[in-house]
PDB file of N, CA and C in Angstrom:
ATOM      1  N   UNK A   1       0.853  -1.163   0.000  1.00  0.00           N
ATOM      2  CA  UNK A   1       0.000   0.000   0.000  1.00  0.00           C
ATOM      3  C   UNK A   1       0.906   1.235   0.000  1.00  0.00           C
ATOM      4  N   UNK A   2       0.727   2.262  -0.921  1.00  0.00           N
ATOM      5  CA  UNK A   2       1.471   3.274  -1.013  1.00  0.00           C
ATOM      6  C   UNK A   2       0.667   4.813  -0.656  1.00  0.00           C
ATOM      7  N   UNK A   3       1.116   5.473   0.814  1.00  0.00           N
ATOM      8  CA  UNK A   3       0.814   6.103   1.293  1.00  0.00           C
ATOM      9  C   UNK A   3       0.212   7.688   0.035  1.00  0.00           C
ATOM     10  N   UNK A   4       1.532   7.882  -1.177  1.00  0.00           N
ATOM     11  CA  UNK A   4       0.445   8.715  -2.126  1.00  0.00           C
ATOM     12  C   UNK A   4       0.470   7.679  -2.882  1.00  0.00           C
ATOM     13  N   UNK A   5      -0.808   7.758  -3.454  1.00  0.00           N
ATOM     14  CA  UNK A   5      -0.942   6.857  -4.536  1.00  0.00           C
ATOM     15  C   UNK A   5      -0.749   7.496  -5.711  1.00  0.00           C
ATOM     16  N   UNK A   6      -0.277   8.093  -6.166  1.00  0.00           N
ATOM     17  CA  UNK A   6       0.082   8.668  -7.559  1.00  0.00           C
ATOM     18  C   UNK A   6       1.216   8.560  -8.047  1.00  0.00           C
ATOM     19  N   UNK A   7       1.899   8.076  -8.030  1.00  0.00           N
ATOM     20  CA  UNK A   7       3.262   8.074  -8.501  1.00  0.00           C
ATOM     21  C   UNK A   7       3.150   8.163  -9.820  1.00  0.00           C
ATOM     22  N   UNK A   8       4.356   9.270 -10.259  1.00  0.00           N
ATOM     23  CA  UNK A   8       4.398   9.840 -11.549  1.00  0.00           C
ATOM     24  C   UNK A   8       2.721  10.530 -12.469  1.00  0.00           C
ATOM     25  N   UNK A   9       2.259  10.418 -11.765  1.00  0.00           N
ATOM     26  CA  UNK A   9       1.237  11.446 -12.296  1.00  0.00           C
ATOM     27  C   UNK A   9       0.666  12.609 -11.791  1.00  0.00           C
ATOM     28  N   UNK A  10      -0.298  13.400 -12.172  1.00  0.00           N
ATOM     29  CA  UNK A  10       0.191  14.968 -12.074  1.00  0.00           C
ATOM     30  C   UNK A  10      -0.316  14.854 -10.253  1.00  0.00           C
ATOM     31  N   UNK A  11       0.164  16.299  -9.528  1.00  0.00           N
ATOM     32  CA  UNK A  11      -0.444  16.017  -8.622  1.00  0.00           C
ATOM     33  C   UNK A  11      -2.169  16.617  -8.394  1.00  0.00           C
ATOM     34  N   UNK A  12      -2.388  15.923  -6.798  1.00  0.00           N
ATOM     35  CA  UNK A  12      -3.657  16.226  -6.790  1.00  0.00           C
ATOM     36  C   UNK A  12      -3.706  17.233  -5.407  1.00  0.00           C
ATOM     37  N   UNK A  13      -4.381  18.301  -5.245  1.00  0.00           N
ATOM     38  CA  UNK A  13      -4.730  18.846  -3.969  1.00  0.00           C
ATOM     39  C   UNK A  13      -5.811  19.270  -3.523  1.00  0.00           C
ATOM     40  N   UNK A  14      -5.815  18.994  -2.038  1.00  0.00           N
ATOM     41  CA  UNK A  14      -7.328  18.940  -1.346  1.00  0.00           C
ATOM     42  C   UNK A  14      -7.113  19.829  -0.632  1.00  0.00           C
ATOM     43  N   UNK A  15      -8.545  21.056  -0.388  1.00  0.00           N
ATOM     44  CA  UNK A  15      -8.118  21.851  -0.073  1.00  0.00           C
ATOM     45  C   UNK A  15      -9.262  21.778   1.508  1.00  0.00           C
ATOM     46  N   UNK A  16      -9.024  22.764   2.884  1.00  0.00           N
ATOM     47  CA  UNK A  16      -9.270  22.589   3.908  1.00  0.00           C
ATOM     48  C   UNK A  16     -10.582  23.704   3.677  1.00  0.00           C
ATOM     49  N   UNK A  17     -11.959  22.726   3.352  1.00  0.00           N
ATOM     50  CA  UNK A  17     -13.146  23.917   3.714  1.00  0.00           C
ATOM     51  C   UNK A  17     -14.203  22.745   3.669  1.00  0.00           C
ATOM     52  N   UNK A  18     -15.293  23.151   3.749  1.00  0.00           N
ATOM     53  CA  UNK A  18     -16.315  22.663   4.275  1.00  0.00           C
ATOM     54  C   UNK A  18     -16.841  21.731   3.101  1.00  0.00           C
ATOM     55  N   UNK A  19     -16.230  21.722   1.488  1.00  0.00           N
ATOM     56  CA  UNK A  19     -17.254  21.000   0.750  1.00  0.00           C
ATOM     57  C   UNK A  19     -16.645  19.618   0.693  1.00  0.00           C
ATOM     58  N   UNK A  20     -17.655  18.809   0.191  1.00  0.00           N
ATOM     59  CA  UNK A  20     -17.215  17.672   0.330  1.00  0.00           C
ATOM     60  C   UNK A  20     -17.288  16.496   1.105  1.00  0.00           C
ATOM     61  N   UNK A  21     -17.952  16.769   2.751  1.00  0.00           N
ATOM     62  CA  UNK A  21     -18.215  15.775   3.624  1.00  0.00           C
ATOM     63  C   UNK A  21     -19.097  15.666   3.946  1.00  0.00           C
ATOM     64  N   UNK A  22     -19.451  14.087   4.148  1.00  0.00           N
ATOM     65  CA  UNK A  22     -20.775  13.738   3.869  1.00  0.00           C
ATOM     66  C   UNK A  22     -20.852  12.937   5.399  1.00  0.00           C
ATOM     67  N   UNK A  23     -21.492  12.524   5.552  1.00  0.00           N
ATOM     68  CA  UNK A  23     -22.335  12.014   7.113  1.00  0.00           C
ATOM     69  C   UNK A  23     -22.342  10.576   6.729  1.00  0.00           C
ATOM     70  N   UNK A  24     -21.174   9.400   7.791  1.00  0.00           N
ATOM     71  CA  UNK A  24     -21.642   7.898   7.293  1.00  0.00           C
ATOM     72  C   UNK A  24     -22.312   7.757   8.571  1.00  0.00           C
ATOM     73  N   UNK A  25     -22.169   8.062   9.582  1.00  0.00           N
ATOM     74  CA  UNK A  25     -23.012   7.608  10.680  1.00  0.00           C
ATOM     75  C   UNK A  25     -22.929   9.130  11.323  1.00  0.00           C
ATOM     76  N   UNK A  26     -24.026   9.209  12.259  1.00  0.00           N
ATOM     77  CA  UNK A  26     -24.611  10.360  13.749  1.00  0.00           C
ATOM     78  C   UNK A  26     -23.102  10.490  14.048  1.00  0.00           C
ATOM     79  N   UNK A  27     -22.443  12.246  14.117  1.00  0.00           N
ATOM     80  CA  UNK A  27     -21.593  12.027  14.397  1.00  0.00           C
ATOM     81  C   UNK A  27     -20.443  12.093  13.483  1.00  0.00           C
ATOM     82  N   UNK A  28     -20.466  11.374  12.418  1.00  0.00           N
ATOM     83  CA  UNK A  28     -18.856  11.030  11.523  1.00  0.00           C
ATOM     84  C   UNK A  28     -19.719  11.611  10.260  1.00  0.00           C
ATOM     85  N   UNK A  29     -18.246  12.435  10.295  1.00  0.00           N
ATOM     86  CA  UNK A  29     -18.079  12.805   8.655  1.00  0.00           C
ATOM     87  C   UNK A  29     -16.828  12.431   7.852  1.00  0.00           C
ATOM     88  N   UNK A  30     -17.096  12.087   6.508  1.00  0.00           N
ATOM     89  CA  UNK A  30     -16.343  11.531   5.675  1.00  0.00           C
ATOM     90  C   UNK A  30     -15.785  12.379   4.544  1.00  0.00           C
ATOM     91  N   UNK A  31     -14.721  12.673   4.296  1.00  0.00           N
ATOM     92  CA  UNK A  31     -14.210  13.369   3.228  1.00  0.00           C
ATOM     93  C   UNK A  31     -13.006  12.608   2.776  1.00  0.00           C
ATOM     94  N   UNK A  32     -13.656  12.502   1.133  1.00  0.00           N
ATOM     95  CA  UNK A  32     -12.937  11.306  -0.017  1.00  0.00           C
ATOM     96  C   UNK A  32     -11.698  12.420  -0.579  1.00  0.00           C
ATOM     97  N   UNK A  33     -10.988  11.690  -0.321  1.00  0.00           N
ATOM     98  CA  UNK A  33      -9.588  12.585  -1.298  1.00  0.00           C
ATOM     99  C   UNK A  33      -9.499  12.210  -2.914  1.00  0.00           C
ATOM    100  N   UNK A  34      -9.156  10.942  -2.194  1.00  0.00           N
ATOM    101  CA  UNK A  34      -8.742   9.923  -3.737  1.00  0.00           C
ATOM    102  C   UNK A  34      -9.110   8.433  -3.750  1.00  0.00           C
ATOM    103  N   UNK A  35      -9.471   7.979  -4.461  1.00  0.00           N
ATOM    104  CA  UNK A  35      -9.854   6.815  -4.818  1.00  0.00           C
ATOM    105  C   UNK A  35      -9.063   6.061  -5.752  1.00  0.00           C
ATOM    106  N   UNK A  36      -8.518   4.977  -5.381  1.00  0.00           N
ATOM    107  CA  UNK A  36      -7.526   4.191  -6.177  1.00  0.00           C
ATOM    108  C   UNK A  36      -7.857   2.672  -6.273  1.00  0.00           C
ATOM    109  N   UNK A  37      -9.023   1.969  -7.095  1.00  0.00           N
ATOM    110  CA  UNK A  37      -8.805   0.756  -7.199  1.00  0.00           C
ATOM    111  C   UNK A  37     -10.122   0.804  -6.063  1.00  0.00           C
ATOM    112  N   UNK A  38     -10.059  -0.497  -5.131  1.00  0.00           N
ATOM    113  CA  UNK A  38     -11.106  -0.699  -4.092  1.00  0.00           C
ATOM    114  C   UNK A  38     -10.231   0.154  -2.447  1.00  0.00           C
ATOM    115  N   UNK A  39      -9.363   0.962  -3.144  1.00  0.00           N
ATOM    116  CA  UNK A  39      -8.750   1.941  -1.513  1.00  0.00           C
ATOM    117  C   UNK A  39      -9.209   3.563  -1.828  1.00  0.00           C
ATOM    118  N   UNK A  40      -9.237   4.054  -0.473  1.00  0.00           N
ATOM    119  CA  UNK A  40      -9.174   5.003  -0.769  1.00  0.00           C
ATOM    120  C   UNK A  40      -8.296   5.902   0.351  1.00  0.00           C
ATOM    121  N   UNK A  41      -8.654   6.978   0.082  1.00  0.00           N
ATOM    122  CA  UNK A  41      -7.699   7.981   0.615  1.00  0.00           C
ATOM    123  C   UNK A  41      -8.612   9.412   1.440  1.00  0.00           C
ATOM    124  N   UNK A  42      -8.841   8.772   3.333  1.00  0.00           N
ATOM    125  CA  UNK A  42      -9.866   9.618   3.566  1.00  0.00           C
ATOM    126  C   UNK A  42      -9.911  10.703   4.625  1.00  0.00           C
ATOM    127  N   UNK A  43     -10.516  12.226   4.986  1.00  0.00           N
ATOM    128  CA  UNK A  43     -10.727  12.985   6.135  1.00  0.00           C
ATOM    129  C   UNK A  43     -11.857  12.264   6.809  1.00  0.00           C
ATOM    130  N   UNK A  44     -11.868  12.171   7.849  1.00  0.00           N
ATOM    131  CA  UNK A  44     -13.142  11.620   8.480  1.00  0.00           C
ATOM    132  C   UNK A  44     -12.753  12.653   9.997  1.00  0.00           C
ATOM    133  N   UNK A  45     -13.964  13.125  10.144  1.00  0.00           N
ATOM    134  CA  UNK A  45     -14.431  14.290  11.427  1.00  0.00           C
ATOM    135  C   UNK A  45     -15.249  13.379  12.196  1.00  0.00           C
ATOM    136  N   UNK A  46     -14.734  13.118  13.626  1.00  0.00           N
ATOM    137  CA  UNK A  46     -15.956  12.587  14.308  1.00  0.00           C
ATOM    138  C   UNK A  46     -15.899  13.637  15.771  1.00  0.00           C
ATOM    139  N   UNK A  47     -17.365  14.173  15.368  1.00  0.00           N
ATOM    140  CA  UNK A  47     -17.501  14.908  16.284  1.00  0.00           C
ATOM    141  C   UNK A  47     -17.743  14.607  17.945  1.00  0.00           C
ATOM    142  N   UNK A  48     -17.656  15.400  18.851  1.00  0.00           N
ATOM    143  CA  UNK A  48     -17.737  15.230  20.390  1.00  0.00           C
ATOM    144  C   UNK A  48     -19.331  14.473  20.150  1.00  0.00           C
ATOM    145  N   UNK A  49     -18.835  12.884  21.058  1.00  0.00           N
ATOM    146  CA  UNK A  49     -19.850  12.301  20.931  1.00  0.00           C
ATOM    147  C   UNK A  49     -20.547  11.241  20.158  1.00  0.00           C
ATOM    148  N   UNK A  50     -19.208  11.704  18.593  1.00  0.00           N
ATOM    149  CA  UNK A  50     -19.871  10.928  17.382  1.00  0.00           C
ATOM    150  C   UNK A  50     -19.441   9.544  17.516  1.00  0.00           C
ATOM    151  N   UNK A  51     -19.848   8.591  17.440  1.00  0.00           N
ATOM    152  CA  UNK A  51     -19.271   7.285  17.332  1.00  0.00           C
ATOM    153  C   UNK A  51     -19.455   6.290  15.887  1.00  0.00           C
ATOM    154  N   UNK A  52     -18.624   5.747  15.313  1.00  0.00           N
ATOM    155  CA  UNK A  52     -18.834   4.717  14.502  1.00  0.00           C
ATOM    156  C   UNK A  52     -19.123   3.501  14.544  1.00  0.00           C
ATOM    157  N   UNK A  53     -19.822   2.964  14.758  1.00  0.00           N
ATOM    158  CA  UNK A  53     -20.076   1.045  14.919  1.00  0.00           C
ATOM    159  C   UNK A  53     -19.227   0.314  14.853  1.00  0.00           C
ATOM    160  N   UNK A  54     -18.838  -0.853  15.770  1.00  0.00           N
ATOM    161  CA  UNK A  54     -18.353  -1.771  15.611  1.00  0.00           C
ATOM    162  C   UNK A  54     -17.608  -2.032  14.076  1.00  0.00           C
ATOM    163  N   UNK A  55     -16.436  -2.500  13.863  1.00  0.00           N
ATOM    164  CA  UNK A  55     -16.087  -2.922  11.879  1.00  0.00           C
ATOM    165  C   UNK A  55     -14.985  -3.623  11.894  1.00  0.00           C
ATOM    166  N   UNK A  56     -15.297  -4.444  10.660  1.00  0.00           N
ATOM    167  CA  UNK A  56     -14.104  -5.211  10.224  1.00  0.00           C
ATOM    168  C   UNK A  56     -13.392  -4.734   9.338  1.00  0.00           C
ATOM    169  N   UNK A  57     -12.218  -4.839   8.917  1.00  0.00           N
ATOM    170  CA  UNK A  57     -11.785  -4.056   7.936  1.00  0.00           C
ATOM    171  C   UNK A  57     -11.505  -5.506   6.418  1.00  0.00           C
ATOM    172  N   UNK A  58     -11.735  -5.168   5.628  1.00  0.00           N
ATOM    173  CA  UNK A  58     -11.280  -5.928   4.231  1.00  0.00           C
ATOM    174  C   UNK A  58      -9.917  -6.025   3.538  1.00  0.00           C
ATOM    175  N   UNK A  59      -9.488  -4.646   3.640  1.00  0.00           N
ATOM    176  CA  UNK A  59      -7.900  -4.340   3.630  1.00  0.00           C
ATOM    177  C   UNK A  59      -7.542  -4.179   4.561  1.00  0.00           C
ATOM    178  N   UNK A  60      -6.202  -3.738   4.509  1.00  0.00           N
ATOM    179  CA  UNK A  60      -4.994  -2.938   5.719  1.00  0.00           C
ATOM    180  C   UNK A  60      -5.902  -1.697   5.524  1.00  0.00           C
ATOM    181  N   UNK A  61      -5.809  -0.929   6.760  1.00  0.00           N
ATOM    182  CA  UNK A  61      -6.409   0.439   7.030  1.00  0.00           C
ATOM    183  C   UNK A  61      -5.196   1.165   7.825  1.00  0.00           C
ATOM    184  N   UNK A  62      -4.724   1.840   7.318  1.00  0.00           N
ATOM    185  CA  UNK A  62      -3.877   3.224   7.518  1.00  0.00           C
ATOM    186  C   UNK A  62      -4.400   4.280   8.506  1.00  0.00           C
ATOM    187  N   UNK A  63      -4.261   4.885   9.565  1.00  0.00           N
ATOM    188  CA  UNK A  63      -4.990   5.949  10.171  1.00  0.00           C
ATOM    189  C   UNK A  63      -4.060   6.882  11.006  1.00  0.00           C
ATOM    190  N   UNK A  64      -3.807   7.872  10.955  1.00  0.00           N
ATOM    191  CA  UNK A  64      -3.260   9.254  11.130  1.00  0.00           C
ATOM    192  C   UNK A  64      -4.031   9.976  11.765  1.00  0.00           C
ATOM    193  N   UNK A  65      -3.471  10.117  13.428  1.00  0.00           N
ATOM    194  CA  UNK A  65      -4.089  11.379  14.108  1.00  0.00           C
ATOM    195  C   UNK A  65      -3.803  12.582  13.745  1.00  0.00           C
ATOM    196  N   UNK A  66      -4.661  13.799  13.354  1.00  0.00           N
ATOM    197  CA  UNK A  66      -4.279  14.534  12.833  1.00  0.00           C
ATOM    198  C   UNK A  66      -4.425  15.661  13.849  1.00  0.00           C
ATOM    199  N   UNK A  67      -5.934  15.535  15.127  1.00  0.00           N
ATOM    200  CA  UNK A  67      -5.888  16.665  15.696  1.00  0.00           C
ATOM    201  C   UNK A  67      -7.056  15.463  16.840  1.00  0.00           C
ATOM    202  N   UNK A  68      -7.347  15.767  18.053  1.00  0.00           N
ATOM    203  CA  UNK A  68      -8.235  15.514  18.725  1.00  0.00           C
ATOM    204  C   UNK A  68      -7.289  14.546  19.401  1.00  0.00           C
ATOM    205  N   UNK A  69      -8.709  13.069  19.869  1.00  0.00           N
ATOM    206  CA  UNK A  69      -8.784  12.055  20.543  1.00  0.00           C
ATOM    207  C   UNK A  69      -9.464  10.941  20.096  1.00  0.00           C
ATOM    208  N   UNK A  70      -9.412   9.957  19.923  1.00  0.00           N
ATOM    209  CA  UNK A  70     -10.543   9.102  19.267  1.00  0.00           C
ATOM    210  C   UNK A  70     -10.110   7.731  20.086  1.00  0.00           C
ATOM    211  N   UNK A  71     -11.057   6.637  20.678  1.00  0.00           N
ATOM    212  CA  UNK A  71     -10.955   5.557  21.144  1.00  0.00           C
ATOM    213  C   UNK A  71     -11.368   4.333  19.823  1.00  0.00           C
ATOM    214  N   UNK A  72     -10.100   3.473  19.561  1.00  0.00           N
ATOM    215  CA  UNK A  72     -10.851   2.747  18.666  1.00  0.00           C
ATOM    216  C   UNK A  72     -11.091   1.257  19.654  1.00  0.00           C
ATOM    217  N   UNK A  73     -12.289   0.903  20.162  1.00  0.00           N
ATOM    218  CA  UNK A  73     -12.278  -0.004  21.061  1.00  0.00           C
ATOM    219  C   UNK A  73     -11.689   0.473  22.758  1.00  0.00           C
ATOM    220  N   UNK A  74     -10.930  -0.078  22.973  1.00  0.00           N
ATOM    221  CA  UNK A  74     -10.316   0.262  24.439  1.00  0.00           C
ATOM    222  C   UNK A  74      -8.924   0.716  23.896  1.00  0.00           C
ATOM    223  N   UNK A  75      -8.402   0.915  23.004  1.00  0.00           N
ATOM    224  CA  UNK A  75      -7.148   2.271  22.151  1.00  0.00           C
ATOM    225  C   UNK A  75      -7.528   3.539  21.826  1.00  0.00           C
ATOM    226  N   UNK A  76      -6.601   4.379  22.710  1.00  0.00           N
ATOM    227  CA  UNK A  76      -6.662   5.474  22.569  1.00  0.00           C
ATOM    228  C   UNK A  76      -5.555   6.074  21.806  1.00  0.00           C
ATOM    229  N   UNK A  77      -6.091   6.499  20.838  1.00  0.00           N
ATOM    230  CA  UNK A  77      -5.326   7.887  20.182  1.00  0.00           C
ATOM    231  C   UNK A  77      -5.109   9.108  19.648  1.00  0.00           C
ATOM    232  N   UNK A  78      -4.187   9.646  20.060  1.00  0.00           N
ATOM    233  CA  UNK A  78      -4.025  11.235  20.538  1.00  0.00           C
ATOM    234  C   UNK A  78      -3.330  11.684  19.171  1.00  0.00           C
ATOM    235  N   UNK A  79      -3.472  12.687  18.547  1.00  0.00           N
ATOM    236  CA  UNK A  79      -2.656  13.677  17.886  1.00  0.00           C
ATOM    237  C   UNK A  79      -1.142  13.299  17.747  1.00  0.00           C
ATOM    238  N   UNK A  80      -0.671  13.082  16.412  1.00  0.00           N
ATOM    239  CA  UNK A  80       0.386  12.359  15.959  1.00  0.00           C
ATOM    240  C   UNK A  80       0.019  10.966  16.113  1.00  0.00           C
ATOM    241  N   UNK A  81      -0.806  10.250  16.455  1.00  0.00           N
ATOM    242  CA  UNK A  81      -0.837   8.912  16.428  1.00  0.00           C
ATOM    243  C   UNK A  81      -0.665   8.150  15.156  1.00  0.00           C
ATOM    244  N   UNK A  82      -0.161   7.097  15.137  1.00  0.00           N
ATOM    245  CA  UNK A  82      -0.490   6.153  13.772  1.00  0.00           C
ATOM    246  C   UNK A  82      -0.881   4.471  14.503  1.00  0.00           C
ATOM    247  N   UNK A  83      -1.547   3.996  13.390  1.00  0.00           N
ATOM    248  CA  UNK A  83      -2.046   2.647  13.607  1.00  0.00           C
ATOM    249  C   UNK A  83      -2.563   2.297  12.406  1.00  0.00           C
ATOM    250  N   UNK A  84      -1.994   0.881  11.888  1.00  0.00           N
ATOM    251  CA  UNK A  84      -2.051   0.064  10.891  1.00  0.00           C
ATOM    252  C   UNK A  84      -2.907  -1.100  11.510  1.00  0.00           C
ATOM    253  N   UNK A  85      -4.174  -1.506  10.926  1.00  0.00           N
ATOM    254  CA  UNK A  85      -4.743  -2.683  10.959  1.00  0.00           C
ATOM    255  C   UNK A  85      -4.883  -3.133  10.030  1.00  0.00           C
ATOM    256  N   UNK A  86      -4.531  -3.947  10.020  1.00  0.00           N
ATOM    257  CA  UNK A  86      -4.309  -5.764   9.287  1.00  0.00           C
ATOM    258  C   UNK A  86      -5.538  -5.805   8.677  1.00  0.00           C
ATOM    259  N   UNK A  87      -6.087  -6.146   7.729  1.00  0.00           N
ATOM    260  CA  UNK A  87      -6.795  -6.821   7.015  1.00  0.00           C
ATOM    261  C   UNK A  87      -7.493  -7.682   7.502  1.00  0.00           C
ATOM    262  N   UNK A  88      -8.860  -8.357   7.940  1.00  0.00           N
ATOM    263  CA  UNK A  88      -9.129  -8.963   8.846  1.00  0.00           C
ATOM    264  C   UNK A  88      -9.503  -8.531  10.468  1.00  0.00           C
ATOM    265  N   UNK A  89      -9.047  -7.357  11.085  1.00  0.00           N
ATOM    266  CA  UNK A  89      -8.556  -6.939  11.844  1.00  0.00           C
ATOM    267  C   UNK A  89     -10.134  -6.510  12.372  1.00  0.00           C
ATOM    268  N   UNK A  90     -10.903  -6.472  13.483  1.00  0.00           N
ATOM    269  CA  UNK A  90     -12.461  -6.110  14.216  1.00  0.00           C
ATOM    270  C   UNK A  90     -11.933  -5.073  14.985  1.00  0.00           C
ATOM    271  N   UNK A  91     -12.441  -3.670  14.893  1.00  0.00           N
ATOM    272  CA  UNK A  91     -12.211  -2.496  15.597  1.00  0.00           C
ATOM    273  C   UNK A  91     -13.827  -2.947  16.856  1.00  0.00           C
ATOM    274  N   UNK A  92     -13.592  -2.438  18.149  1.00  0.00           N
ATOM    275  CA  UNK A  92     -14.479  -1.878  18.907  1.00  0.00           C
ATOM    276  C   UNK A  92     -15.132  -1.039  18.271  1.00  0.00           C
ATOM    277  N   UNK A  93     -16.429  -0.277  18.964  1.00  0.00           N
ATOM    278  CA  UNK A  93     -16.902   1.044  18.362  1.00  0.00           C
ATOM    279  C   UNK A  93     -15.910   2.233  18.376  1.00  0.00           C
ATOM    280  N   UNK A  94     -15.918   3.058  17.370  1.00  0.00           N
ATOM    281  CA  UNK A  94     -14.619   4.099  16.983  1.00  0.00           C
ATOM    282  C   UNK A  94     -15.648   5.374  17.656  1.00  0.00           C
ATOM    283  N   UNK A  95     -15.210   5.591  18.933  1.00  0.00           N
ATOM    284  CA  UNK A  95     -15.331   7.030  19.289  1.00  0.00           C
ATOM    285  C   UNK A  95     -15.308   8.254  19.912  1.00  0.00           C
ATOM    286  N   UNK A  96     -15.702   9.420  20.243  1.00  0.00           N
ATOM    287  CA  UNK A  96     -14.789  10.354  20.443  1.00  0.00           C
ATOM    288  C   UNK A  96     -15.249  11.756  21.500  1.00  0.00           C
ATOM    289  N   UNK A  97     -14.589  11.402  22.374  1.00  0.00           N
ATOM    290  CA  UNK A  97     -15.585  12.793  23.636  1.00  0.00           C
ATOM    291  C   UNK A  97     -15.179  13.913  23.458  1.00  0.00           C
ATOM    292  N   UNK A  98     -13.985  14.204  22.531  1.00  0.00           N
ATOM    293  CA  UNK A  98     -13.692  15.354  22.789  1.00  0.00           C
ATOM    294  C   UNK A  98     -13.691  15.930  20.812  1.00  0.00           C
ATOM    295  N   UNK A  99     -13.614  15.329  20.023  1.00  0.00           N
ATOM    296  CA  UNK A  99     -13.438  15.766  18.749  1.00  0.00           C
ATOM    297  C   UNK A  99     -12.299  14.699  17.959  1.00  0.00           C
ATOM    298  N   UNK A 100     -12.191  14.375  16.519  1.00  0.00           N
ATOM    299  CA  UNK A 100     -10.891  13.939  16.057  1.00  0.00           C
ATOM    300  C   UNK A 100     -10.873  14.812  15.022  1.00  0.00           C
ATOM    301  N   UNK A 101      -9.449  14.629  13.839  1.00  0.00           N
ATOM    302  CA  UNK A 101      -9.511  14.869  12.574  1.00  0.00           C
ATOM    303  C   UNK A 101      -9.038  13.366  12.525  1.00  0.00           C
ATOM    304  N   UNK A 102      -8.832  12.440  11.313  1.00  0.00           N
ATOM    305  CA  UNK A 102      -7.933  11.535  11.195  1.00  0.00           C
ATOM    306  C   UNK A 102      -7.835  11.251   9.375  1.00  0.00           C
ATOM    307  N   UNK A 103      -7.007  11.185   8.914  1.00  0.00           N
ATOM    308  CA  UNK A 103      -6.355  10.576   8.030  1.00  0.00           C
ATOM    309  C   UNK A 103      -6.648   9.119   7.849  1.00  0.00           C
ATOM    310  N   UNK A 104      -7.197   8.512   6.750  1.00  0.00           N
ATOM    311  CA  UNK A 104      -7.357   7.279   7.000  1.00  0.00           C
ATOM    312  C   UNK A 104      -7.261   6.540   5.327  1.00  0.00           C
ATOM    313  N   UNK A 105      -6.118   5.532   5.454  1.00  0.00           N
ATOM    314  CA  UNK A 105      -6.301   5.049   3.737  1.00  0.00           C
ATOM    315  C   UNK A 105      -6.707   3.854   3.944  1.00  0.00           C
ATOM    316  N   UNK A 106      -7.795   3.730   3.362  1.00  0.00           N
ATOM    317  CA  UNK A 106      -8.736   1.832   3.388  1.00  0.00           C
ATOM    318  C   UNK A 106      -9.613   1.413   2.292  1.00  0.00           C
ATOM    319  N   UNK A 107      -9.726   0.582   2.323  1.00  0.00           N
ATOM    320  CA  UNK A 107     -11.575  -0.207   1.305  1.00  0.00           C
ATOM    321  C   UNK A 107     -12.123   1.073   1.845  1.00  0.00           C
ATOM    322  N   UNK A 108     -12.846   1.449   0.398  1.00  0.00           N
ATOM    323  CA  UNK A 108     -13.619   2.262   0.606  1.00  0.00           C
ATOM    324  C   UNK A 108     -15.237   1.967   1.185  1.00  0.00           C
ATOM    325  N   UNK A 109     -16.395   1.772   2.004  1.00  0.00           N
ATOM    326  CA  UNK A 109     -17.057   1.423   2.216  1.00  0.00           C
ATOM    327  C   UNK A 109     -17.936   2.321   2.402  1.00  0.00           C
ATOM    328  N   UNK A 110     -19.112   2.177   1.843  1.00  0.00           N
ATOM    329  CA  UNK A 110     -20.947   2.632   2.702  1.00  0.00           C
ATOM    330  C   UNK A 110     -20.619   4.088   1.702  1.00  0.00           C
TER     331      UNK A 110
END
């Protein structure tokens, strides 16, 4: 899995404003960068409170604290965090009392 996926082609930039994110669950917002194949490349906002459901993942999932707190299960992570799950891999419910940003490259889903 290659963190940009573009190699040798032109680049792409995403810019920091409000269009673009969409609601997968009460709570979480999703913003698509790039799409490569069945991965993608994502912002996801989960707001104070917001939680995501229980999930399995299909691929490796990539995830980058970018700003906040987020519990995935009984793991906590803080700003600068990273965590790679395995393919196969069952998260707890993903969520968050105080706010996240996170970075996240995976199967794109829902």
């Amino acid at each position: 899995m290659e963190f940009l996926p573009f190699p040798g082609k032109a680049a792409l930039t995403c810019y920091d404003d409000d269009h673009g994110w969409q609601e997968v669950c009460p709570g979480v917002l999703r913003k698509v960068l790039y799409v490569d194949g069945n991965t993608a490349s994502c912002f996801y906002r989960i707001q104070p409170g917001g939680v995501a459901p229980r999930h399995e993942h299909g691929l490796d999932e990539e995830c980058m604290m970018l700003d906040g707190e987020v519990f995935l299960g009984d793991i906590l992570l803080r700003r600068g965090d990273y965590q790679l799950a395995p393919a196969g891999t069952l998260h707890g419910d993903a969520y968050s009392d105080v706010g996240a940003l996170l970075y996240v490259r995976a199967k794109l889903e829902g």
